[in-house]
Protein backbone atom coordinates (compact mmCIF):
# COMPACT_ATOMS: atom_id res chain seq x y z
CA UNK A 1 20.33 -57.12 -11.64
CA UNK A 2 16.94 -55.91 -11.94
CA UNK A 3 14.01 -58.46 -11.79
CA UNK A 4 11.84 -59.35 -14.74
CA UNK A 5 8.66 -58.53 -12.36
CA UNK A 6 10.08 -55.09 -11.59
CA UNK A 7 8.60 -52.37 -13.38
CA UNK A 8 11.59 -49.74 -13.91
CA UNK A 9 10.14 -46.52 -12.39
CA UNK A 10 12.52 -44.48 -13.70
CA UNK A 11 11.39 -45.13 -17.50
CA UNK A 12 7.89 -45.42 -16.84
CA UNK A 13 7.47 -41.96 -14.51
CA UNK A 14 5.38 -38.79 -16.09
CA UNK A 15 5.25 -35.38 -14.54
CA UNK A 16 2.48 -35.37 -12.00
CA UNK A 17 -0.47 -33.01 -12.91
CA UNK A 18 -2.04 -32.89 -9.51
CA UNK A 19 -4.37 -29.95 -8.95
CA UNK A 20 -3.73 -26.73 -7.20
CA UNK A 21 -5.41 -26.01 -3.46
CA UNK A 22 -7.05 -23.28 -2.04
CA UNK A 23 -6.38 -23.21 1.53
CA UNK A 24 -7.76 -20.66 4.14
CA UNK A 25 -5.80 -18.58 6.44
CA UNK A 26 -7.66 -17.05 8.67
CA UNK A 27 -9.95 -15.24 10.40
CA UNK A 28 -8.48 -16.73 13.58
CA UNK A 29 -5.62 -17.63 12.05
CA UNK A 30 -2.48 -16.15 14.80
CA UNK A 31 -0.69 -14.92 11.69
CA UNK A 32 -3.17 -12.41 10.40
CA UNK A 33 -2.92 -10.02 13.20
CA UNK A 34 -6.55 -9.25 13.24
CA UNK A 35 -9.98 -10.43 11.76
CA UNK A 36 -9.14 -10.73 8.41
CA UNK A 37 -8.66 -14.31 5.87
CA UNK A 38 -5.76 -14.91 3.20
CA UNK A 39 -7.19 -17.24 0.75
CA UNK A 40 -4.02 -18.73 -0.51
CA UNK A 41 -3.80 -20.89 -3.76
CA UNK A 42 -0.95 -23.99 -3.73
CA UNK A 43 1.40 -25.95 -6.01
CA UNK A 44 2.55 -28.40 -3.40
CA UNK A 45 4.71 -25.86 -0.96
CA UNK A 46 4.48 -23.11 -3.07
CA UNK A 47 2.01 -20.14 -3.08
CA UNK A 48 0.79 -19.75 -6.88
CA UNK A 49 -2.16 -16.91 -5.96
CA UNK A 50 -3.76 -15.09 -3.10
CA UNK A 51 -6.66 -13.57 -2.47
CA UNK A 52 -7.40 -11.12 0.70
CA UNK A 53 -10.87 -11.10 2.54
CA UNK A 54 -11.45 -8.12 4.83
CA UNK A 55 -14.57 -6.80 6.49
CA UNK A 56 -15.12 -8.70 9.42
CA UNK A 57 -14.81 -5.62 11.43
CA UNK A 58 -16.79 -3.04 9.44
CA UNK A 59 -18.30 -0.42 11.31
CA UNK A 60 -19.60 2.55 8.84
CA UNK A 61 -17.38 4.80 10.47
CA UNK A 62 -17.08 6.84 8.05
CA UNK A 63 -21.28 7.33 7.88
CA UNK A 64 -21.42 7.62 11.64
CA UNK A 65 -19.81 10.77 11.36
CA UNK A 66 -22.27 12.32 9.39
CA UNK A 67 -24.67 12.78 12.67
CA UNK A 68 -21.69 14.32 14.95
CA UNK A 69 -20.58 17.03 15.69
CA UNK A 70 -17.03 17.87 14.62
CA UNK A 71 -15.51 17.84 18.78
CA UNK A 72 -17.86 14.36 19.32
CA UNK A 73 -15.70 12.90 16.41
CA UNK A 74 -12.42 13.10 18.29
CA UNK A 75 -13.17 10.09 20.44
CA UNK A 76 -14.18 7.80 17.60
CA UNK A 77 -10.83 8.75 15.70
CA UNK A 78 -9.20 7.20 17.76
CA UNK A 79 -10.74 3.96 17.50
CA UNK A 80 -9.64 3.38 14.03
CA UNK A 81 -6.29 1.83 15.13
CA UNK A 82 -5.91 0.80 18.11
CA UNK A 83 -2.28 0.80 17.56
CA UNK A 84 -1.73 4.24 16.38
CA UNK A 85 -4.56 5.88 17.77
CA UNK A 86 -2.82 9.64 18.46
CA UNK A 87 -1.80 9.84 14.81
CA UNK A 88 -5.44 9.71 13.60
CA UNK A 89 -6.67 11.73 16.16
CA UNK A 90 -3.92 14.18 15.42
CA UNK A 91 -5.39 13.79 11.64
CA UNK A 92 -9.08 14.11 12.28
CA UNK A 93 -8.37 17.49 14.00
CA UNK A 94 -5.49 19.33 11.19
CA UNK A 95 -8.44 18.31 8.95
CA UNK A 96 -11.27 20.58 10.43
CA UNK A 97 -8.45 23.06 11.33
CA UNK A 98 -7.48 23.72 7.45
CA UNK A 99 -11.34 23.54 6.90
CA UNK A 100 -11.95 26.37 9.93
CA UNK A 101 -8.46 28.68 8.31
CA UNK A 102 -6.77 28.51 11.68
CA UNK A 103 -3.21 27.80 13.11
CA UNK A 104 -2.80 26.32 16.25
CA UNK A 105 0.06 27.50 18.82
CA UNK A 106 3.50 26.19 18.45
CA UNK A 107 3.76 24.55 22.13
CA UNK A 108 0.42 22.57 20.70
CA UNK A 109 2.50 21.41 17.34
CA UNK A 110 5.51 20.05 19.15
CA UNK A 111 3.29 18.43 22.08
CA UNK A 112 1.43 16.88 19.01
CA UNK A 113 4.73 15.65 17.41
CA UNK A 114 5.86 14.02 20.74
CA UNK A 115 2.74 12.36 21.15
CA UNK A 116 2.59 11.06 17.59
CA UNK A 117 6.65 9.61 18.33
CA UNK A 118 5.14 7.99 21.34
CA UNK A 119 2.89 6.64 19.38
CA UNK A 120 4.50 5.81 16.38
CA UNK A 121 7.20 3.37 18.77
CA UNK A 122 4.43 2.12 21.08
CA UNK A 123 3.62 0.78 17.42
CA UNK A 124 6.37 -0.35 15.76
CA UNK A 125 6.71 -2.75 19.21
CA UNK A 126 3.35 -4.29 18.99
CA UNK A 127 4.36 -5.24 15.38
CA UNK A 128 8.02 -5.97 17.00
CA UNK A 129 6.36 -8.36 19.12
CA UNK A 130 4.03 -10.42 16.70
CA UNK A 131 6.94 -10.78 14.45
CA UNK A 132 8.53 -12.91 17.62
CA UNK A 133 5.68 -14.98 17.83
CA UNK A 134 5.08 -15.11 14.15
CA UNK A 135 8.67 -16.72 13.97
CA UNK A 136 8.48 -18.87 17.15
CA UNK A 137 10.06 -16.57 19.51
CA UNK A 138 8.22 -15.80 22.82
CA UNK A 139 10.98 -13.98 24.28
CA UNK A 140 10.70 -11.49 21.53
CA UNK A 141 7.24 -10.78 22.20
CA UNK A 142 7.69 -10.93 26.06
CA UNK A 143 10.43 -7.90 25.67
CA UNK A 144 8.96 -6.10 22.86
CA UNK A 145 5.74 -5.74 25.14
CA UNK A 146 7.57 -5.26 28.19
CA UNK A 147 9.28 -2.00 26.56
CA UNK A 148 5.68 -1.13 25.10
CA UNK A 149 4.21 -0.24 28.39
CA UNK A 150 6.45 2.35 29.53
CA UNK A 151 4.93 4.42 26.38
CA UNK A 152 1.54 3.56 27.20
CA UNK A 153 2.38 4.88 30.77
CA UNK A 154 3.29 8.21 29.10
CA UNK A 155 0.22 8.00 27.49
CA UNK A 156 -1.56 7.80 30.64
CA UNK A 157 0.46 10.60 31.99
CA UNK A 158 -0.44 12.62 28.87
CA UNK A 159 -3.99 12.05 28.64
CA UNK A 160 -5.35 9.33 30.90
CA UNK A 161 -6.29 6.74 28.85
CA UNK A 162 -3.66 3.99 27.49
CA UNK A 163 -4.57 2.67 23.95
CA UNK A 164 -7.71 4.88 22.91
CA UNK A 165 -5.53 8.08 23.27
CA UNK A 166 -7.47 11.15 23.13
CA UNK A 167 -5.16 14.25 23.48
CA UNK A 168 -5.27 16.24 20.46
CA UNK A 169 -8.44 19.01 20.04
CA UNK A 170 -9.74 21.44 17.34
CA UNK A 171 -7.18 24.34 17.58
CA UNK A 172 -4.80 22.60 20.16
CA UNK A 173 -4.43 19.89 22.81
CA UNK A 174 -6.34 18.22 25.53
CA UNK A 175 -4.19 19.67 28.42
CA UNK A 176 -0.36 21.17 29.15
CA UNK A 177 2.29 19.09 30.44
CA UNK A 178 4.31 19.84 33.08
CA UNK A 179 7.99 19.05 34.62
CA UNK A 180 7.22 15.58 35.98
CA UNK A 181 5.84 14.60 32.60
CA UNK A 182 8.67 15.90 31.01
CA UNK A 183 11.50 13.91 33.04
CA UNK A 184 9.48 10.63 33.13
CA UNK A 185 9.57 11.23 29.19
CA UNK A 186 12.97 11.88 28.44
CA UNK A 187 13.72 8.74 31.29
CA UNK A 188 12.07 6.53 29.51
CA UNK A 189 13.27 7.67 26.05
CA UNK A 190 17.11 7.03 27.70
CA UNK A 191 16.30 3.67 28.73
CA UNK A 192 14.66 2.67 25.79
CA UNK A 193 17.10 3.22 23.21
CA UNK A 194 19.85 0.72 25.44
CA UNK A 195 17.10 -1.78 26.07
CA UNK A 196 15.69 -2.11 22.50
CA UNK A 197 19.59 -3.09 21.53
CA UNK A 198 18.80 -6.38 23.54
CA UNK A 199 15.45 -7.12 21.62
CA UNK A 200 17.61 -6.57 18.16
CA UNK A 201 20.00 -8.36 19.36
CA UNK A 202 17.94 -11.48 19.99
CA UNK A 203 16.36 -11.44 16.19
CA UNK A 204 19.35 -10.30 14.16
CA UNK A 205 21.98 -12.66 15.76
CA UNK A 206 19.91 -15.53 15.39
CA UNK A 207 20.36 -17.28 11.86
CA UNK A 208 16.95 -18.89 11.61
CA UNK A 209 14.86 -15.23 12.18
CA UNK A 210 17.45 -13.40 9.37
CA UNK A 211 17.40 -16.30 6.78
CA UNK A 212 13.21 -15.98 6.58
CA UNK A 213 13.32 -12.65 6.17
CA UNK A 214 16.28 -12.27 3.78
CA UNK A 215 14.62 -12.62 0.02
CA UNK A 216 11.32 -13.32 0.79
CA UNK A 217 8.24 -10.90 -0.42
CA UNK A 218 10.30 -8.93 -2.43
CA UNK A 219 9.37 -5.67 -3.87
CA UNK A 220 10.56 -2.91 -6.30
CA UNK A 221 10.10 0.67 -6.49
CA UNK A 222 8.04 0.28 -9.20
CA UNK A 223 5.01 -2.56 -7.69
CA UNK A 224 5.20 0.07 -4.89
CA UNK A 225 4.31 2.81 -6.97
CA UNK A 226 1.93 0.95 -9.11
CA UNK A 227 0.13 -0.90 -6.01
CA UNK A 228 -0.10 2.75 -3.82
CA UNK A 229 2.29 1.33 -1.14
CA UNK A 230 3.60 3.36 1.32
CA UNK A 231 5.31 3.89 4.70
CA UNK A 232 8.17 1.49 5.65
CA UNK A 233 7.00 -0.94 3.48
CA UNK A 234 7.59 1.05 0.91
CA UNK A 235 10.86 2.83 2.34
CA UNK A 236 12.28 -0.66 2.38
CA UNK A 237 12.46 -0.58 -1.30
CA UNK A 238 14.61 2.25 -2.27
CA UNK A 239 11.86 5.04 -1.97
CA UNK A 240 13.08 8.14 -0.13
CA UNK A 241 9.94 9.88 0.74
CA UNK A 242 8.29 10.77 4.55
CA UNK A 243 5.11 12.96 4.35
CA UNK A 244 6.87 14.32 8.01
CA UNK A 245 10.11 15.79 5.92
CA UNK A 246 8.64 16.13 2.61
CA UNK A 247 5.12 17.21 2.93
CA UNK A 248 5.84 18.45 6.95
CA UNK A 249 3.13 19.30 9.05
CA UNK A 250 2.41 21.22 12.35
CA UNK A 251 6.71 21.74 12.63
CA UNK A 252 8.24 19.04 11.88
CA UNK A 253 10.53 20.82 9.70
CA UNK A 254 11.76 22.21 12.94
CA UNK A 255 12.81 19.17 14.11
CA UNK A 256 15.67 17.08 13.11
CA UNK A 257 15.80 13.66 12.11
CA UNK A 258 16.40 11.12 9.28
CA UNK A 259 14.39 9.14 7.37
CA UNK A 260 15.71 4.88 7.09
CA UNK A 261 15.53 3.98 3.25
CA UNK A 262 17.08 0.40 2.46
CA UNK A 263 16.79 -0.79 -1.20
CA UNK A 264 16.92 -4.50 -0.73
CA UNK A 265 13.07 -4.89 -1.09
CA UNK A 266 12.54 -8.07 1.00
CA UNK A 267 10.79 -8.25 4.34
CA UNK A 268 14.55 -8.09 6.08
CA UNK A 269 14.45 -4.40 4.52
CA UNK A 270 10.99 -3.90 5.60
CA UNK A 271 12.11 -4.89 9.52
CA UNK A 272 15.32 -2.98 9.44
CA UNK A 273 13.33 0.01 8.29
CA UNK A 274 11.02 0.02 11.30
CA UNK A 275 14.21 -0.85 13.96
CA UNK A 276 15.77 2.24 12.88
CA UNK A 277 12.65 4.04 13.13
CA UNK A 278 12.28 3.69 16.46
CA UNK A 279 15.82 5.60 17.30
CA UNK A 280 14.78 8.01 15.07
CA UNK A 281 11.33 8.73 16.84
CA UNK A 282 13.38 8.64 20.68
CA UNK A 283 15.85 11.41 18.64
CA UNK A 284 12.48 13.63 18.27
CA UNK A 285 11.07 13.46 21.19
CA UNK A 286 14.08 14.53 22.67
CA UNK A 287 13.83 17.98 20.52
CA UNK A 288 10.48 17.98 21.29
CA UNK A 289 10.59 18.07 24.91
CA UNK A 290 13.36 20.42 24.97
CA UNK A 291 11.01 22.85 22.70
CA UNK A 292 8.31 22.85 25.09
CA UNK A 293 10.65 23.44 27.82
CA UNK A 294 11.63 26.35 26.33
CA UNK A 295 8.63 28.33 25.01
CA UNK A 296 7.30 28.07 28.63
CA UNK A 297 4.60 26.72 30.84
CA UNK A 298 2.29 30.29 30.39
CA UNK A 299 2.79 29.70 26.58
CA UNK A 300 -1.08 29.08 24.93
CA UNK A 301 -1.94 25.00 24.01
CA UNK A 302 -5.16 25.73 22.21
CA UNK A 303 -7.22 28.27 20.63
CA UNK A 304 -11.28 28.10 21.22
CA UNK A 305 -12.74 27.63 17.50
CA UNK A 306 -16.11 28.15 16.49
CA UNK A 307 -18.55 24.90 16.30
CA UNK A 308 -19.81 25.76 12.99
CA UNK A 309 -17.02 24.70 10.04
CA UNK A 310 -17.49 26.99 6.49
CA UNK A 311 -19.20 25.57 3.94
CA UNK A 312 -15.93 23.79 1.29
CA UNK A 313 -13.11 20.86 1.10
CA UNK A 314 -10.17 20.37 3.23
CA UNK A 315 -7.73 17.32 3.02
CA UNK A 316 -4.76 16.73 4.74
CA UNK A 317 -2.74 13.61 5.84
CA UNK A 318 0.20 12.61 7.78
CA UNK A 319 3.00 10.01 8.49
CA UNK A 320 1.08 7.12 10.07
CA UNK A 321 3.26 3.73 11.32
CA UNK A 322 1.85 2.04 8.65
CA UNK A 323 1.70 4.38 6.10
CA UNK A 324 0.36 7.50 4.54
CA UNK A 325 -2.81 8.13 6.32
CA UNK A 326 -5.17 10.65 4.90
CA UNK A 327 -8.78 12.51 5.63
CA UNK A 328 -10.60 14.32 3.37
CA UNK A 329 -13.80 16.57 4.69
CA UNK A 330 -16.61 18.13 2.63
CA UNK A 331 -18.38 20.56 5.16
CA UNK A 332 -22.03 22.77 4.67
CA UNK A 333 -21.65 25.05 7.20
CA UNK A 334 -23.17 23.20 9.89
CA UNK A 335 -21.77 21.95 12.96
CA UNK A 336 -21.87 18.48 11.82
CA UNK A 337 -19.34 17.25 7.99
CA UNK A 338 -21.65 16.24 5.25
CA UNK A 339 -18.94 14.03 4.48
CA UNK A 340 -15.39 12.58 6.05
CA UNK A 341 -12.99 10.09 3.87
CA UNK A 342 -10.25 8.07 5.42
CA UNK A 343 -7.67 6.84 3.11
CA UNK A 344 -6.15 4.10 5.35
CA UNK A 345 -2.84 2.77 4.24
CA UNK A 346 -3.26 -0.86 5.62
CA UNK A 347 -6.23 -1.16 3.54
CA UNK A 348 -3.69 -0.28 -0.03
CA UNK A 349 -1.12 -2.67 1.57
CA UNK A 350 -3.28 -5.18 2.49
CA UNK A 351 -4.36 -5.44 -0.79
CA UNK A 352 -1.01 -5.92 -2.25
CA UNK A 353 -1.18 -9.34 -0.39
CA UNK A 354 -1.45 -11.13 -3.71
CA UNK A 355 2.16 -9.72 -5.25
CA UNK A 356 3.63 -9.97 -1.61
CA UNK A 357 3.11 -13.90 -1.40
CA UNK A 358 3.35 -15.35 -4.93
CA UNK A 359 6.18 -17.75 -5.75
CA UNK A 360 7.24 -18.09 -1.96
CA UNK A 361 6.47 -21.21 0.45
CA UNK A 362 3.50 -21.49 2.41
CA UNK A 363 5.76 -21.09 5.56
CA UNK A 364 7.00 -17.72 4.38
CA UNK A 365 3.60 -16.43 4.11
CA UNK A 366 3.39 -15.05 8.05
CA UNK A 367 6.64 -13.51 7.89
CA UNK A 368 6.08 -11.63 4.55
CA UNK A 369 2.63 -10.23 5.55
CA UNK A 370 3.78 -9.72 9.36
CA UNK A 371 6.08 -6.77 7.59
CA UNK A 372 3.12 -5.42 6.51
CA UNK A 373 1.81 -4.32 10.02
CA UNK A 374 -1.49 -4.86 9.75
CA UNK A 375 -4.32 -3.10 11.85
CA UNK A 376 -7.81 -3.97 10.62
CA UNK A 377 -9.70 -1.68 12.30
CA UNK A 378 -8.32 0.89 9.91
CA UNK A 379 -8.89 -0.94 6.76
CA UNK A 380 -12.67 -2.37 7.59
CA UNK A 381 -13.95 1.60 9.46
């Protein structure tokens, strides 16, 4: 029997009205991926608003470029992701070539598409290997890596330099490739696609990894559309579009391949998206190198092209890891652009932070935004 000196709790107890928290996550936060802060509002556990805070990094790229030349542009293309440095370099240069009128030479188009595959896989395993970490594996991020630096080897091979690739030029490539190249290529493309079955293998058959990403940051075809989403992030949610089959560029409708939609909309989607990715990208290098092969070593990789660009607009844009990645060029007639735009697609999907996180935990927060793939040298320029 209750005593006369106990209150009873359970008549006496009103609904709490505590007040809501802002907490801070980042700059050096390890789950932002780069120097960027999440201002995240809380109810207790869960996450009730969120605010993103970028420009830590901000360069005025895009005004540097105004005093260079168009060929002294190529090396500071590359610098806009460190991550997927070919595809913007590839980007920068089909820009001023739709400006100039000209073509470039079909061995220089597939050479471009199997650097851009490197690329796009030495990627998709950096973001591979800070969603290990960002879910308490090590081993994840010890593999992912591991497999990472036989691409960046071929990127040596290709062009000497590792992460700031510079291989694509105004009206070609950098440089041929010959048969060594080639093997080590399609060696390392072999291996790849047994080993990366381990790496899957460790995340997917592991209960804890698939339950955090299963229903959390969910998305529809719609907030994807309305927020300017795109890439896997927005593949994972039903949306069967690839600027590389749909828009194609250089030849890419030469080559064959398929494009991973899922329609689930979480950040499980989102991963599954990218894993499939990378068998798709090992599938065209494969065609790639074979093309090469066959037009022949004597076959032309670049076309000289005058140093002055006509006075007019050109925009173009391509299949980035992260997204639709686009440049737009306003030229005078000079040898320098009066004006160069970069529409980054980390920067849209960065934004959508606020969507992404609302209504899930405070824990879920690194996973959701880790399928995001952010690089913030792209987003701040």
């Amino acid at each position: 029997m209750m005593s006369k000196d106990v209150a009873d709790i359970k008549s006496e107890a009103s609904p709490i009205d505590t007040d809501k928290m802002w907490v801070i996550m980042g700059p050096q936060h390890p789950f932002s991926h780069g120097l960027w802060t999440l201002k995240a509002q809380l109810d207790g556990e869960i996450v009730t608003d969120a605010e993103p805070i970028i420009g830590y990094l901000h360069r005025g790229w895009e005004k540097e470029c105004e005093n260079r030349t168009y060929p002294k542009i190529i090396p500071m293309a590359d610098r806009l992701c460190y991550a997927a440095s070919m595809t913007y370099t590839h980007l920068y240069c089909m820009t001023v070539e739709k400006a100039l009128g000209i073509d470039v030479p079909d061995k220089a188009k597939y050479m471009r598409i199997m650097a851009d595959e490197v690329c796009r896989i030495q990627s998709h395993l950096m973001w591979l290997a800070a969603v290990g970490t960002d879910l308490g594996n090590l081993t994840v991020f010890l593999w992912a890596m591991r497999e990472r630096e036989f691409f960046m080897d071929i990127n040596v091979r290709l062009c000497g330099a590792r992460m700031t690739t510079n291989f694509p030029r105004i009206g070609g490539v950098r440089n041929d490739v010959d048969e060594e190249f080639m093997m080590y290529a399609a060696r390392c493309v072999d291996r790849f696609e047994k080993a990366v079955w381990d790496i899957i293998s460790l995340i997917d058959d592991s209960s804890t990894f698939v339950s955090r990403m299963r229903g959390t940051g969910y998305l529809t075809r719609e907030a994807c559309a309305n927020l300017g989403i795109t890439g896997p992030a927005m593949r994972g949610t039903g949306v069967d579009f690839d600027i590389r089959r749909d828009d194609p560029y250089d030849n890419y409708d030469k080559v064959d391949f398929d494009v991973p939609v899922l329609k689930d909309g979480d950040s499980y989607a989102r991963y599954m998206v990218r894993i499939e990715e990378l068998f798709q990208s090992c599938k065209i290098i494969k065609q790639t190198l074979q093309k090469i092969k066959a037009i022949g070593k004597n076959a032309p990789y670049r076309f000289k092209v005058p140093s002055k660009v006509p006075a007019g607009r050109a925009f173009t844009r391509l299949e980035d890891p992260r997204g639709e990645s686009a440049m737009y060029l306003v030229s005078d007639g000079t040898d320098k652009p009066y004006r160069l735009k970069v529409r980054s697609p980390i920067f849209v999907n960065v934004s959508a932070s606020k969507p992404l996180v609302q209504g899930s935990r405070i824990a879920d927060v690194p996973v959701i935004m880790a399928m995001i793939d952010m690089c913030l040298g792209e987003t701040d320029r």
